[in-house]
Protein backbone atom coordinates (compact mmCIF):
# COMPACT_ATOMS: atom_id res chain seq x y z
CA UNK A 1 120.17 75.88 -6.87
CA UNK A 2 117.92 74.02 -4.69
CA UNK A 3 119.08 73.52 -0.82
CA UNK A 4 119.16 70.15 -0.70
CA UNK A 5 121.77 70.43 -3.23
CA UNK A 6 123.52 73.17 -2.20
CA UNK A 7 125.61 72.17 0.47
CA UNK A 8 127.14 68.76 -1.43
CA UNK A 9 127.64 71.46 -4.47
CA UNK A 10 129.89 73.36 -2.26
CA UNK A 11 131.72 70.71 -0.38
CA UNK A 12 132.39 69.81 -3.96
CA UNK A 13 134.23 73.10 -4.95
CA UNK A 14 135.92 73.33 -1.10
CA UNK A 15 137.60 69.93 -2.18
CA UNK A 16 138.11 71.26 -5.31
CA UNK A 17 140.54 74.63 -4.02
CA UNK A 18 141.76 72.32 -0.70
CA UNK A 19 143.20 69.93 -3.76
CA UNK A 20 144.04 72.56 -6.29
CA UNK A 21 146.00 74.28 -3.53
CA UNK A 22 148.26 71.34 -2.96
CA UNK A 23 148.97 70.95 -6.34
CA UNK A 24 146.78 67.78 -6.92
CA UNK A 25 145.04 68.48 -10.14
CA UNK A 26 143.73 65.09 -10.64
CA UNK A 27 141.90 65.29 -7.53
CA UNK A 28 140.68 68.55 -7.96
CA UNK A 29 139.45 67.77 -11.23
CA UNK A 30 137.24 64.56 -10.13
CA UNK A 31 135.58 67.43 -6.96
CA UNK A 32 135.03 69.01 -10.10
CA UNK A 33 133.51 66.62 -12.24
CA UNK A 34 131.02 65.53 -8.85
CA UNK A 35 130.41 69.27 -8.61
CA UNK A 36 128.87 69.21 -12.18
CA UNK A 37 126.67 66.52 -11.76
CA UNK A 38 125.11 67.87 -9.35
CA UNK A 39 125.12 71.64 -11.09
CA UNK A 40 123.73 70.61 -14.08
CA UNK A 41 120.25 71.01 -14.10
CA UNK A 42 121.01 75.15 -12.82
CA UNK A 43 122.21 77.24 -15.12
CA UNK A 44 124.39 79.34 -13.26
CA UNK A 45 125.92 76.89 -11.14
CA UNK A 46 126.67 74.73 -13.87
CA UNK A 47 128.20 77.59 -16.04
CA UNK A 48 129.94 78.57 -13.18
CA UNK A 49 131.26 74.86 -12.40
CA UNK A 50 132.63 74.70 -15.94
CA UNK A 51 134.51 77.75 -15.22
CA UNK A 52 136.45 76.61 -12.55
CA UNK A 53 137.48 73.45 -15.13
CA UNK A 54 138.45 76.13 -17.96
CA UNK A 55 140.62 77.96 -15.18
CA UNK A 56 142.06 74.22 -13.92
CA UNK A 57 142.62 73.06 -17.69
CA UNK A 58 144.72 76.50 -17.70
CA UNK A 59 146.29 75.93 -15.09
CA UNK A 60 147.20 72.34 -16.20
CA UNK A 61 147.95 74.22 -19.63
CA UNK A 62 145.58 71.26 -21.17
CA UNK A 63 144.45 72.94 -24.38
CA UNK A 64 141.88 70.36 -25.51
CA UNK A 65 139.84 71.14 -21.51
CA UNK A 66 140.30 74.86 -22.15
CA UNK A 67 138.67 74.76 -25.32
CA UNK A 68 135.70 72.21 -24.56
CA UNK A 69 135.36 74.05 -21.29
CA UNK A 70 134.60 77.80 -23.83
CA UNK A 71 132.14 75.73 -25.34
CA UNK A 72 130.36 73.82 -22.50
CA UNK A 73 130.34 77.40 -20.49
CA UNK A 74 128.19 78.79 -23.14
CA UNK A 75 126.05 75.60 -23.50
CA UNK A 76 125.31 75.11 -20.04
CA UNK A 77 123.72 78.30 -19.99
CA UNK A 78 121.78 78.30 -22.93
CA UNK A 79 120.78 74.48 -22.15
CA UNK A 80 120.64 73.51 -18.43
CA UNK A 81 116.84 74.52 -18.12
CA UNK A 82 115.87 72.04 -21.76
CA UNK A 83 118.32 69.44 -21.43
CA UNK A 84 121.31 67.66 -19.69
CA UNK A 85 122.95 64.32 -20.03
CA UNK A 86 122.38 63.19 -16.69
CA UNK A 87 125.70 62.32 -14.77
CA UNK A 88 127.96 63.46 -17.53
CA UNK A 89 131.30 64.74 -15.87
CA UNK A 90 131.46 67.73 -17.98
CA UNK A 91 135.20 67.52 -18.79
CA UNK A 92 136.45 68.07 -22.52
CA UNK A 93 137.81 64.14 -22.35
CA UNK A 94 134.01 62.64 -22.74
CA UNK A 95 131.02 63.73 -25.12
CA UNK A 96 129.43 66.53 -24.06
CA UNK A 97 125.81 64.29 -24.50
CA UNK A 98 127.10 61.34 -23.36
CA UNK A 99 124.89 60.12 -20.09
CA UNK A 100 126.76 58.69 -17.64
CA UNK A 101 126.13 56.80 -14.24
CA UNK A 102 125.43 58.92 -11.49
CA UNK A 103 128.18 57.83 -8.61
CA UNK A 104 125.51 56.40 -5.64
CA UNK A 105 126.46 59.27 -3.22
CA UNK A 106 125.50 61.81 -5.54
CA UNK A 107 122.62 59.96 -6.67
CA UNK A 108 120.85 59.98 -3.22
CA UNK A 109 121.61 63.39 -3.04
CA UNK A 110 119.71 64.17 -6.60
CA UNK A 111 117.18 61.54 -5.60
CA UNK A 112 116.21 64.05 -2.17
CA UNK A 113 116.50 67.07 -4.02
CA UNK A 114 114.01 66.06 -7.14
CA UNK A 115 111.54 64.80 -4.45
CA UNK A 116 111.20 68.30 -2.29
CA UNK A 117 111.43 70.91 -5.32
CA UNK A 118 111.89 74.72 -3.82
C-alpha cells in the first residue's frame, strides 16, 4: 500500500475494533466501508479489508454481507490491480461495480497518494 495511504488505512481499521469493541456495529461498519475506499486499488489490503466485513457481517449474523463479502474477498484479489469502482463501499448492500462518490476527506487523501506514486 502506498505511505501516503497507509496511515488513514489504519486509523480506519483502529476505528473499526475501538467501535466493534463497544458493540457499535453500524459504526464499525462505515470505518470499514472508508477503509475500503481507500484499499481498493491494493490487492491485499483490500482482500484483507473485506475480511474484516465477512467477520463483522458474522458477527452481526447478516447472511446476505457474509456471502457478498466470500465473493468480493476473492474478487478483490483477482481484480484490484485491472479494475475498481472507485469509491464503492464494498458492503454486500450496494453493487459490487457501482462507482460511488469518494467522501472529500478521503478524496484528498487519494488525490496525495496518486500524485507521489512509491
Amino acid at each position: 500500500m502506498h505511505s501516503e495511504l497507509k496511515p488513514s488505512y489504519i486509523a480506519e481499521l483502529e476505528a473499526t475494533g475501538r467501535a466493534e469493541g463497544a458493540g457499535d456495529f453500524q459504526t464499525a461498519f462505515t470505518h470499514l466501508e472508508r477503509a475500503h475506499i481507500l484499499s481498493q486499488k491494493y490487492a491485499l489490503a483490500h482482500a484483507a479489508t473485506h475480511l474484516r466485513m465477512l467477520r463483522l457481517g458474522w458477527r452481526t449474523r447478516d447472511v446476505r454481507e457474509v456471502l457478498g463479502q466470500l465473493t468480493r474477498t476473492i474478487a478483490a484479489l483477482v481484480f484490484s490491480r485491472i479494475w475498481v469502482p472507485v469509491g464503492n463501499t464494498g458492503r454486500a448492500n450496494v453493487s459490487a461495480f457501482a462507482p460511488m462518490p469518494v467522501p472529500e476527506d478521503l478524496a484528498v487523501v487519494l488525490s496525495e497518494a496518486e500524485g507521489r506514486r512509491d
